[in-house]
N, C-alpha and C. Protein backbone atom coordinates (compact mmCIF):
# COMPACT_ATOMS: atom_id res chain seq x y z
N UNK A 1 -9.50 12.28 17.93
CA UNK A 1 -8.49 12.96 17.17
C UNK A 1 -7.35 12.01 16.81
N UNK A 2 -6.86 10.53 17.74
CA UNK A 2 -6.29 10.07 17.33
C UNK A 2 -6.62 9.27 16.08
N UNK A 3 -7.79 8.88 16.23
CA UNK A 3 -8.00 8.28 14.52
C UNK A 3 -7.80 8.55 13.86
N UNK A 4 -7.94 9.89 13.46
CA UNK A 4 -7.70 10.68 12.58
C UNK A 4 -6.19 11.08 12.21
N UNK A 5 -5.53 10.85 13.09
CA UNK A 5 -3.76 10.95 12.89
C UNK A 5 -3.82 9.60 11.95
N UNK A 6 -4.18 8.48 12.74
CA UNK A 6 -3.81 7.15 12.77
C UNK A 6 -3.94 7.34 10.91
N UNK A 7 -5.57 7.28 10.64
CA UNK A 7 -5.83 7.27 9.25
C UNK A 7 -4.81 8.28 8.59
N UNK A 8 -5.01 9.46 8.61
CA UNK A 8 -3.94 10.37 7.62
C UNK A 8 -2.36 9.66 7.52
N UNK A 9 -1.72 9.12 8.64
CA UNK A 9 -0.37 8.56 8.35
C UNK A 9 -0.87 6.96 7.40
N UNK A 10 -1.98 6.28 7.69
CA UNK A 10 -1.67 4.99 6.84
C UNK A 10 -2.06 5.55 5.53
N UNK A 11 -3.39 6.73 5.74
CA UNK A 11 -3.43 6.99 3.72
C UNK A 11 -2.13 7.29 3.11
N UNK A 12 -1.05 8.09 3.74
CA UNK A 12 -0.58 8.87 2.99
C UNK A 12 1.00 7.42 2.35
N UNK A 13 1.07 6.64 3.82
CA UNK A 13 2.06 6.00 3.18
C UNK A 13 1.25 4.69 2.19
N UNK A 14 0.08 4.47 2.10
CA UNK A 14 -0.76 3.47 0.83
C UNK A 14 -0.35 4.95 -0.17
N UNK A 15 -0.51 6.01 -0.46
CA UNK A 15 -0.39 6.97 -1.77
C UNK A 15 1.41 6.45 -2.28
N UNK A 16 2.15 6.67 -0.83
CA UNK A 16 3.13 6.37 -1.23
C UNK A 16 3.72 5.22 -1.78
N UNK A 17 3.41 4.00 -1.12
CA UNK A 17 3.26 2.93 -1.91
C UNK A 17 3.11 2.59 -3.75
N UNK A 18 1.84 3.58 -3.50
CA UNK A 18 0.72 3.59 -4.78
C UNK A 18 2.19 4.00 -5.99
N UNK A 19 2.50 5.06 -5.56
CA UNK A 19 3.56 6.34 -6.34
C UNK A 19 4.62 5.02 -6.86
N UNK A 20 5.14 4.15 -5.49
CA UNK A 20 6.61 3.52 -6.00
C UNK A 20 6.20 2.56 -7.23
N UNK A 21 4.60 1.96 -6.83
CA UNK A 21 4.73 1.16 -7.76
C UNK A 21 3.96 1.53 -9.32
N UNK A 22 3.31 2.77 -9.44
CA UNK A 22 3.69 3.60 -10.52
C UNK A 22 4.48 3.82 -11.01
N UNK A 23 5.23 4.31 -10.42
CA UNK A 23 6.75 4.68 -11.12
C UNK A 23 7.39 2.96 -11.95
N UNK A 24 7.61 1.80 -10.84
CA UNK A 24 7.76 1.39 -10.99
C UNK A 24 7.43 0.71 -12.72
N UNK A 25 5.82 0.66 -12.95
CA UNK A 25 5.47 0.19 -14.31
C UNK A 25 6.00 1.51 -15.19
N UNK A 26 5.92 1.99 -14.86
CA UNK A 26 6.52 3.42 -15.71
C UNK A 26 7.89 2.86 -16.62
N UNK A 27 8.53 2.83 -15.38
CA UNK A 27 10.09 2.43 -15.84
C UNK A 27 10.24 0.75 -17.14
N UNK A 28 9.03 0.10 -16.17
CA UNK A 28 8.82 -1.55 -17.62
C UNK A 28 8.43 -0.82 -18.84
N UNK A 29 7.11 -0.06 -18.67
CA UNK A 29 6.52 0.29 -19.65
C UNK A 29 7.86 1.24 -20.72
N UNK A 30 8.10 1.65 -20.03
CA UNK A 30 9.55 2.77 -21.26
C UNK A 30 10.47 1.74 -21.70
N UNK A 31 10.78 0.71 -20.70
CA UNK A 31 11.38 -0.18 -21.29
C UNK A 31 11.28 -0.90 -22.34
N UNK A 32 8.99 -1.26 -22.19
CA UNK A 32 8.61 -2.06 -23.16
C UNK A 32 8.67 -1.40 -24.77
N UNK A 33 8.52 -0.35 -24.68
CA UNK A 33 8.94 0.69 -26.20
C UNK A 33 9.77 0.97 -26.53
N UNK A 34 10.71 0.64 -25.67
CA UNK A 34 12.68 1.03 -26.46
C UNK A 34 12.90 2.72 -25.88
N UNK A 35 12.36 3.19 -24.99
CA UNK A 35 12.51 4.52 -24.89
C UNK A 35 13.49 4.83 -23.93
N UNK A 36 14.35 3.40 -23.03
CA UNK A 36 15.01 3.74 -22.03
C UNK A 36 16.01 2.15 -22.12
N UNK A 37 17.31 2.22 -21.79
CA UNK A 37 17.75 0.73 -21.97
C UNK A 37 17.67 0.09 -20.93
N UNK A 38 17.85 -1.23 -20.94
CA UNK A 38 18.03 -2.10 -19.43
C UNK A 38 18.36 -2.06 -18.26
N UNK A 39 19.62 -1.21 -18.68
CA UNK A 39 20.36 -0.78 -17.04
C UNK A 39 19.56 0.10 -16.64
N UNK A 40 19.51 0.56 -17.39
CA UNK A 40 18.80 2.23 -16.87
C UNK A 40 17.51 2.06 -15.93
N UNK A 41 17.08 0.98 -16.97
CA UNK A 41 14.93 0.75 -16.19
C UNK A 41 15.59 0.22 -15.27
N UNK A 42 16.19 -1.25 -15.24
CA UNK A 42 16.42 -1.94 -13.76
C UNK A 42 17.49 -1.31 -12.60
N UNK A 43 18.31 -0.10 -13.01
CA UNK A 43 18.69 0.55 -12.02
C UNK A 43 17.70 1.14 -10.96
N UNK A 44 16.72 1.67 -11.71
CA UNK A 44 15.68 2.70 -11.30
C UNK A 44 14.73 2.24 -10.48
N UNK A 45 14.50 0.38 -11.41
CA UNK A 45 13.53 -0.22 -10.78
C UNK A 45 14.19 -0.74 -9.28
N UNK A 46 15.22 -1.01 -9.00
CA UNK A 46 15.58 -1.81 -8.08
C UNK A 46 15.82 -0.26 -7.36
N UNK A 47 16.70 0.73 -7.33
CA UNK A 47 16.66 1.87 -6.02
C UNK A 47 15.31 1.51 -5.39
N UNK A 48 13.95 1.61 -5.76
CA UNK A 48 12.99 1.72 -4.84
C UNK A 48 12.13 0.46 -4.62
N UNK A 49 12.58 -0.88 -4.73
CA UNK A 49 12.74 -1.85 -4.22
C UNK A 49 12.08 -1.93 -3.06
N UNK A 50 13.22 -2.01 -2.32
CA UNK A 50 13.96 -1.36 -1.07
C UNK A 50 13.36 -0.84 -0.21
N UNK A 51 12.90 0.42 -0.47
CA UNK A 51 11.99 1.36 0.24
C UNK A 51 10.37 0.91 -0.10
N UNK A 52 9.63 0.00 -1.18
CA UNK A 52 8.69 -0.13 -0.89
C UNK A 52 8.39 -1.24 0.02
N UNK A 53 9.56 -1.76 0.11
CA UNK A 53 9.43 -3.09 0.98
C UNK A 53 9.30 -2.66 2.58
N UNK A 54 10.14 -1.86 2.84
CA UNK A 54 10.58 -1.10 4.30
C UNK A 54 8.58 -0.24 4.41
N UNK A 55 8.47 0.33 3.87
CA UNK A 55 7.08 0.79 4.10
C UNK A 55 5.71 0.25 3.97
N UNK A 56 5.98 -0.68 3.30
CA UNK A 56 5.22 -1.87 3.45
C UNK A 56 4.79 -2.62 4.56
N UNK A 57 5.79 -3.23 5.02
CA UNK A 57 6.20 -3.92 6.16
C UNK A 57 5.88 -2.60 7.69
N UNK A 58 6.32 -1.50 7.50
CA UNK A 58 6.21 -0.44 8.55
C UNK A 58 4.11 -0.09 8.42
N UNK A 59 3.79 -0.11 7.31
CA UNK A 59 2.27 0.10 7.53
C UNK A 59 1.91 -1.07 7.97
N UNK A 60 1.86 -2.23 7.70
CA UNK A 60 1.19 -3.31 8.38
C UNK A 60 1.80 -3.65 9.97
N UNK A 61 2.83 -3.28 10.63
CA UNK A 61 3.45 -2.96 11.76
C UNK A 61 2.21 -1.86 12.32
N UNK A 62 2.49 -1.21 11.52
CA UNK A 62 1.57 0.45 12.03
C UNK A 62 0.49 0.07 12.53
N UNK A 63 -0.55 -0.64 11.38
CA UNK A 63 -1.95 -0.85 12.09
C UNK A 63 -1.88 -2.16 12.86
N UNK A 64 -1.07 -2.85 13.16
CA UNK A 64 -0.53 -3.71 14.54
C UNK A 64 -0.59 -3.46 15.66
N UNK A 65 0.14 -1.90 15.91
CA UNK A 65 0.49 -1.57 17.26
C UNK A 65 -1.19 -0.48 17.09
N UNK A 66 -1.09 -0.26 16.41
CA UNK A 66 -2.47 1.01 17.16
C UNK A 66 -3.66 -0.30 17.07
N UNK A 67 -3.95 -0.97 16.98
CA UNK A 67 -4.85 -1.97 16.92
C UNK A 67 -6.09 -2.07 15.83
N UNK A 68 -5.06 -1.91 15.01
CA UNK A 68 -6.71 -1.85 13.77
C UNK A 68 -6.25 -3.51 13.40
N UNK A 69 -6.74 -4.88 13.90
CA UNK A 69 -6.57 -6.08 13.31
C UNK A 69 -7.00 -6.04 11.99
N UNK A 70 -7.93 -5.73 11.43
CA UNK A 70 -8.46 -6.55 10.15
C UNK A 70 -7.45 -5.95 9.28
N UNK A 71 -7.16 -4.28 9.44
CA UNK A 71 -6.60 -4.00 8.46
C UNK A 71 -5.12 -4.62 8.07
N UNK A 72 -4.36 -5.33 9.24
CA UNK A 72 -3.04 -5.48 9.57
C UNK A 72 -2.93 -6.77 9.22
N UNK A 73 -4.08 -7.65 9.33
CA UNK A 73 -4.74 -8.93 8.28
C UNK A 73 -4.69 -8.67 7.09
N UNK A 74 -5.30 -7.55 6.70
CA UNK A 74 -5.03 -7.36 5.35
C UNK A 74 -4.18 -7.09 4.41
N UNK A 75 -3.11 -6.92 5.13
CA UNK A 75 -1.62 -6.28 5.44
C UNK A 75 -0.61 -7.33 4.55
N UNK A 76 -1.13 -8.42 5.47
CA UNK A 76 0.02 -9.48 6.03
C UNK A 76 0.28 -10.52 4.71
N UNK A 77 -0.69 -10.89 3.41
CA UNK A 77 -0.29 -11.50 2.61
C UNK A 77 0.83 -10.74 1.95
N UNK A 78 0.60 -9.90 1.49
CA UNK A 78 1.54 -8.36 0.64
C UNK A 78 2.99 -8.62 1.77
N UNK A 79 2.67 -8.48 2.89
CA UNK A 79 3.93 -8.67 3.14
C UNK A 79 4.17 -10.03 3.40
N UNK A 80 3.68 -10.60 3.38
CA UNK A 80 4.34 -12.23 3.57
C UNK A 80 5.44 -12.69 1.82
N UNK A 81 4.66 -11.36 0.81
CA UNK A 81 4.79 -11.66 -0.54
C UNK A 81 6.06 -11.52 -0.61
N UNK A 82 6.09 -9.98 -0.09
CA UNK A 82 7.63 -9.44 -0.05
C UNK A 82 8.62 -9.66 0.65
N UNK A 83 8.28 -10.03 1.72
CA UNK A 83 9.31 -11.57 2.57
C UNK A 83 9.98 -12.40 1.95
N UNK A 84 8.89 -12.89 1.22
CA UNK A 84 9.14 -14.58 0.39
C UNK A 84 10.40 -14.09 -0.28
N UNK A 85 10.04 -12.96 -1.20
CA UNK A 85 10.61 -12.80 -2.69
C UNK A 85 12.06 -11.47 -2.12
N UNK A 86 12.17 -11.51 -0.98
CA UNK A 86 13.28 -10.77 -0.62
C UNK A 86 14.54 -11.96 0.31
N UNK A 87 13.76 -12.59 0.69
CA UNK A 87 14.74 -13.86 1.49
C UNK A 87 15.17 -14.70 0.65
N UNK A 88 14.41 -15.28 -0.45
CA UNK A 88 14.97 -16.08 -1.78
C UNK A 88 15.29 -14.92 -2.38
N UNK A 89 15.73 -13.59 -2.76
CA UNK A 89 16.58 -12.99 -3.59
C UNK A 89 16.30 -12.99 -4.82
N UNK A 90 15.05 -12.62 -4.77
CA UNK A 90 14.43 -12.46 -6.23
C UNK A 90 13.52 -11.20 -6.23
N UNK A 91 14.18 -10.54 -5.04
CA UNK A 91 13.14 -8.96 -5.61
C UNK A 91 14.02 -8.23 -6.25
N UNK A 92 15.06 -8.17 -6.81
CA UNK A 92 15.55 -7.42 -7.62
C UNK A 92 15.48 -7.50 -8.73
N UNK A 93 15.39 -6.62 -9.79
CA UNK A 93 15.73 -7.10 -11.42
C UNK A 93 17.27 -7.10 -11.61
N UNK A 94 17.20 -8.18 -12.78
CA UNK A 94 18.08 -8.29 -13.35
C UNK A 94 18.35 -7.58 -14.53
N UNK A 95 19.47 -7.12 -14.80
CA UNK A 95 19.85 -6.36 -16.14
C UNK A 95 19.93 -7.79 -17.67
N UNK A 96 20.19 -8.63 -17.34
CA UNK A 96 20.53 -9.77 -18.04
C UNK A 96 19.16 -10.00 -18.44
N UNK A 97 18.26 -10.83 -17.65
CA UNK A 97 16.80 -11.29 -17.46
C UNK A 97 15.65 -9.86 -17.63
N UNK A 98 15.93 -9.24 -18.09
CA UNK A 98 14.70 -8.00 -17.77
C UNK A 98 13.83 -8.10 -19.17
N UNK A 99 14.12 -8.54 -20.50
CA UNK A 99 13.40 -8.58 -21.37
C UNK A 99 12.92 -9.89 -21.19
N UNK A 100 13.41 -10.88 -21.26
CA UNK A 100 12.86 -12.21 -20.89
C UNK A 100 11.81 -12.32 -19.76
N UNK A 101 11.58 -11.48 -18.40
CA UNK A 101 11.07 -11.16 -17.33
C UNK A 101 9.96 -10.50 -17.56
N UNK A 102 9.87 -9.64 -18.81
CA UNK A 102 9.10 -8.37 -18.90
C UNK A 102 7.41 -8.09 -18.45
N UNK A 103 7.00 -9.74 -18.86
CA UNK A 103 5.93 -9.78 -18.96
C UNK A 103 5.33 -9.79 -17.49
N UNK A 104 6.34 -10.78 -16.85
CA UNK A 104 5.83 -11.05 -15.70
C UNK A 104 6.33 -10.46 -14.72
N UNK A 105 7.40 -9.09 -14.68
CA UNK A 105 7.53 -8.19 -13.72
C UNK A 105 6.43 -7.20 -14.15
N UNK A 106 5.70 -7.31 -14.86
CA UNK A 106 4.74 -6.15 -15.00
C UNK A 106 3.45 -6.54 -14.52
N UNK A 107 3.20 -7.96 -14.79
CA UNK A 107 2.02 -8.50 -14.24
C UNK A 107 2.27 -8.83 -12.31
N UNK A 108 3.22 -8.99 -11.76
CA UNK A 108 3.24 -8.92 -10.68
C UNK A 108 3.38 -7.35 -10.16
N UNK A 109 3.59 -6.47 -10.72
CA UNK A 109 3.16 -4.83 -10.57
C UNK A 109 2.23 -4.87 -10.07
N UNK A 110 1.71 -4.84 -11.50
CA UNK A 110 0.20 -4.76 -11.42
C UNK A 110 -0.60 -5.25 -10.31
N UNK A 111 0.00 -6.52 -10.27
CA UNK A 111 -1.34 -7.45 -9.23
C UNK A 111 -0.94 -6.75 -7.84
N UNK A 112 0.02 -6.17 -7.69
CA UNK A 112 0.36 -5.70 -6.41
C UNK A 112 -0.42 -4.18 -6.47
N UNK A 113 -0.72 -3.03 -7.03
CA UNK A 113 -1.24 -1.79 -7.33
C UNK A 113 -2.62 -2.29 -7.75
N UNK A 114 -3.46 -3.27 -7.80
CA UNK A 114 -4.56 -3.95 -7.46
C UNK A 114 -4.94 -3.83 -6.16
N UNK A 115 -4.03 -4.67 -5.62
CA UNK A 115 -4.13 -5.29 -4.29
C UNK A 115 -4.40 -3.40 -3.40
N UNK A 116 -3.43 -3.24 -4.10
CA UNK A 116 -2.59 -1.76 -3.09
C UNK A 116 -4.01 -0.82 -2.88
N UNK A 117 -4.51 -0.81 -4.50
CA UNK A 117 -5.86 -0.13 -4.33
C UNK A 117 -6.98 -0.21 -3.60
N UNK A 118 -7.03 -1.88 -3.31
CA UNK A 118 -8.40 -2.34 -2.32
C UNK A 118 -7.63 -1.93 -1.18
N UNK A 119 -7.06 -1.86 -0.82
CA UNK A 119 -6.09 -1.58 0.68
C UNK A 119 -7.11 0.13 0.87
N UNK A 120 -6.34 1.28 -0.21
CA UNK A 120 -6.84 2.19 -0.25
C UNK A 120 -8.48 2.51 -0.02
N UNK A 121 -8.76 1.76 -0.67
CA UNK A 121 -10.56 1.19 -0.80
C UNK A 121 -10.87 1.12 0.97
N UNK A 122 -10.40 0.44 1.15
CA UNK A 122 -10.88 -0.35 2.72
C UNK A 122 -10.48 1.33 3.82
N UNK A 123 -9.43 1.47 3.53
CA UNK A 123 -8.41 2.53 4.40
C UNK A 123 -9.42 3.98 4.54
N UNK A 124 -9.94 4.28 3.10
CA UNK A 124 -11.05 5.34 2.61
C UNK A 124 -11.96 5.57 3.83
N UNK A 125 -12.90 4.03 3.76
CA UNK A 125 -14.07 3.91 4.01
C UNK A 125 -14.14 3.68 5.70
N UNK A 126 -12.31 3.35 6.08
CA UNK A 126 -12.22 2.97 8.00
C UNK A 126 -12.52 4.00 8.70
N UNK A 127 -12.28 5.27 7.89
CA UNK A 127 -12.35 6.64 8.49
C UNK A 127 -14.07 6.88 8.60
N UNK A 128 -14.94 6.64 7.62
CA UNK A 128 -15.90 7.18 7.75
C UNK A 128 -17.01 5.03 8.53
N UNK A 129 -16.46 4.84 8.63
CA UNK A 129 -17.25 3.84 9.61
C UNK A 129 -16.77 4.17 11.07
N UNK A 130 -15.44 5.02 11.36
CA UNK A 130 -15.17 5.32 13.44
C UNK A 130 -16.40 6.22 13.06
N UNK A 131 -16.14 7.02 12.41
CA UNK A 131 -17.52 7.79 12.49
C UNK A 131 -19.10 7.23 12.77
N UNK A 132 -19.45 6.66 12.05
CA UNK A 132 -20.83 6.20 12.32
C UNK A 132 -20.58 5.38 13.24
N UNK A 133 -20.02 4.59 13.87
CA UNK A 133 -20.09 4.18 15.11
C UNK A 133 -19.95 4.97 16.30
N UNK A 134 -19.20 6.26 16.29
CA UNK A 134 -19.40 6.67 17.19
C UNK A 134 -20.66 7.72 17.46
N UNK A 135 -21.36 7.58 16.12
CA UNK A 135 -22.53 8.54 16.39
C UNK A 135 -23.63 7.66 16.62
N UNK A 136 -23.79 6.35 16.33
CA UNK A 136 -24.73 5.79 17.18
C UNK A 136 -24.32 5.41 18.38
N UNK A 137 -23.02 5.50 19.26
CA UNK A 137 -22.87 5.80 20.76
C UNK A 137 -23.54 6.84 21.26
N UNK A 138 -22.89 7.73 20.40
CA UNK A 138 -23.93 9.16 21.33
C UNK A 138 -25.03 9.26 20.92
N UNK A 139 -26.26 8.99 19.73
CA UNK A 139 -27.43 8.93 19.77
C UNK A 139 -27.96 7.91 21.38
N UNK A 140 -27.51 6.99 21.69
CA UNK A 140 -28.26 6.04 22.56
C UNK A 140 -29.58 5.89 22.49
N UNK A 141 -30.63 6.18 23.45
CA UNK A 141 -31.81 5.46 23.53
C UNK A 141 -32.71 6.57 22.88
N UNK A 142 -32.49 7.85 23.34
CA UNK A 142 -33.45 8.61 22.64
C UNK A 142 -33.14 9.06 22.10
N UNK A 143 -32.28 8.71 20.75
CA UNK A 143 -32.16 9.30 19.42
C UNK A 143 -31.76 11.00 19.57
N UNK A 144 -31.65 11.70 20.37
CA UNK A 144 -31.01 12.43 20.01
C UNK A 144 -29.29 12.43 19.44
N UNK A 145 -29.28 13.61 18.58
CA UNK A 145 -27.59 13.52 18.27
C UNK A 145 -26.88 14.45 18.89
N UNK A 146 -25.95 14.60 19.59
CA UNK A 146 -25.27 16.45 20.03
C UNK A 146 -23.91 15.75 19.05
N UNK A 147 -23.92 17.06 17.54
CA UNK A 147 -23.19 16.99 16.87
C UNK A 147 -21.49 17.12 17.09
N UNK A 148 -21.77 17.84 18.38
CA UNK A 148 -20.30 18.11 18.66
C UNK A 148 -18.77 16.76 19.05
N UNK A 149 -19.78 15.69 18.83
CA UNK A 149 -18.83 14.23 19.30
C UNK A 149 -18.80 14.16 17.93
N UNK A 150 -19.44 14.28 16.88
CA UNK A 150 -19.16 13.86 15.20
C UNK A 150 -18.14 14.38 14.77
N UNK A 151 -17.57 15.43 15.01
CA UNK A 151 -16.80 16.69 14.42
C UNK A 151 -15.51 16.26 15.58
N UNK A 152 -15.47 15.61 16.21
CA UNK A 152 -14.07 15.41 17.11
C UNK A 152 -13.26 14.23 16.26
């Protein structure tokens, strides 16, 4: 039953993730059509900054302490990213630089809601591999199954 906590809290904060940095191209993309001005997108964009960085950093912590290594490996470039680009002072937008930037705050979006997705991908599929491992524990030698360890 704890796996099952474990997984539901890392899916839900990868959705959340997923959401900031949606929003996030949202806000370039309105920008890129004239539908919203500078301050406005890079106000919006920079409030949640901030918070994707903090949850970021708290999911790869997360599967740290409960001991899922690979996933917390998998974790660790994304946040090594957002380290880098928060200690040199370049995760914020600029109101000045945001059209000049445009191209390539959208392509580093992106490559991050890539990334974010195989995360999701992997996260999906962790849930249903405790499973099959623990049902070839309880099959053992003579192949029987007692379904009732599958369903825990």
């Amino acid at each position: 039953m704890g796996d099952l906590f474990i997984w539901l809290i890392s899916f839900f904060i990868l959705i959340a993730l997923l959401v900031l940095l949606v929003y996030q191209l949202m806000c370039l993309a309105d920008l890129e059509f004239d539908y919203i001005n500078p301050y406005d997108s890079s106000s919006r964009i920079n409030k949640v900054v901030l918070p994707e960085y903090v949850l970021q950093g708290f999911l790869c912590l997360f599967y740290l302490l409960t001991g899922h290594w690979a996933m917390s490996l998998l974790c660790a470039p994304y946040l090594y990213y957002n380290v880098r680009l928060y200690t040199r002072k370049e995760h914020l937008v600029d109101v000045t630089e945001i059209f000049n930037l445009l191209h390539w705050e959208k392509k580093q979006r992106l490559f991050k809601l890539a990334y974010l997705v195989v995360l999701l991908f992997f996260a999906i599929f962790w849930d249903d591999l405790v499973r099959v491992r623990r049902c070839r524990r309880v099959m053992g030698d003579n192949g029987l199954l007692n379904l009732k360890y599958l369903l825990l």
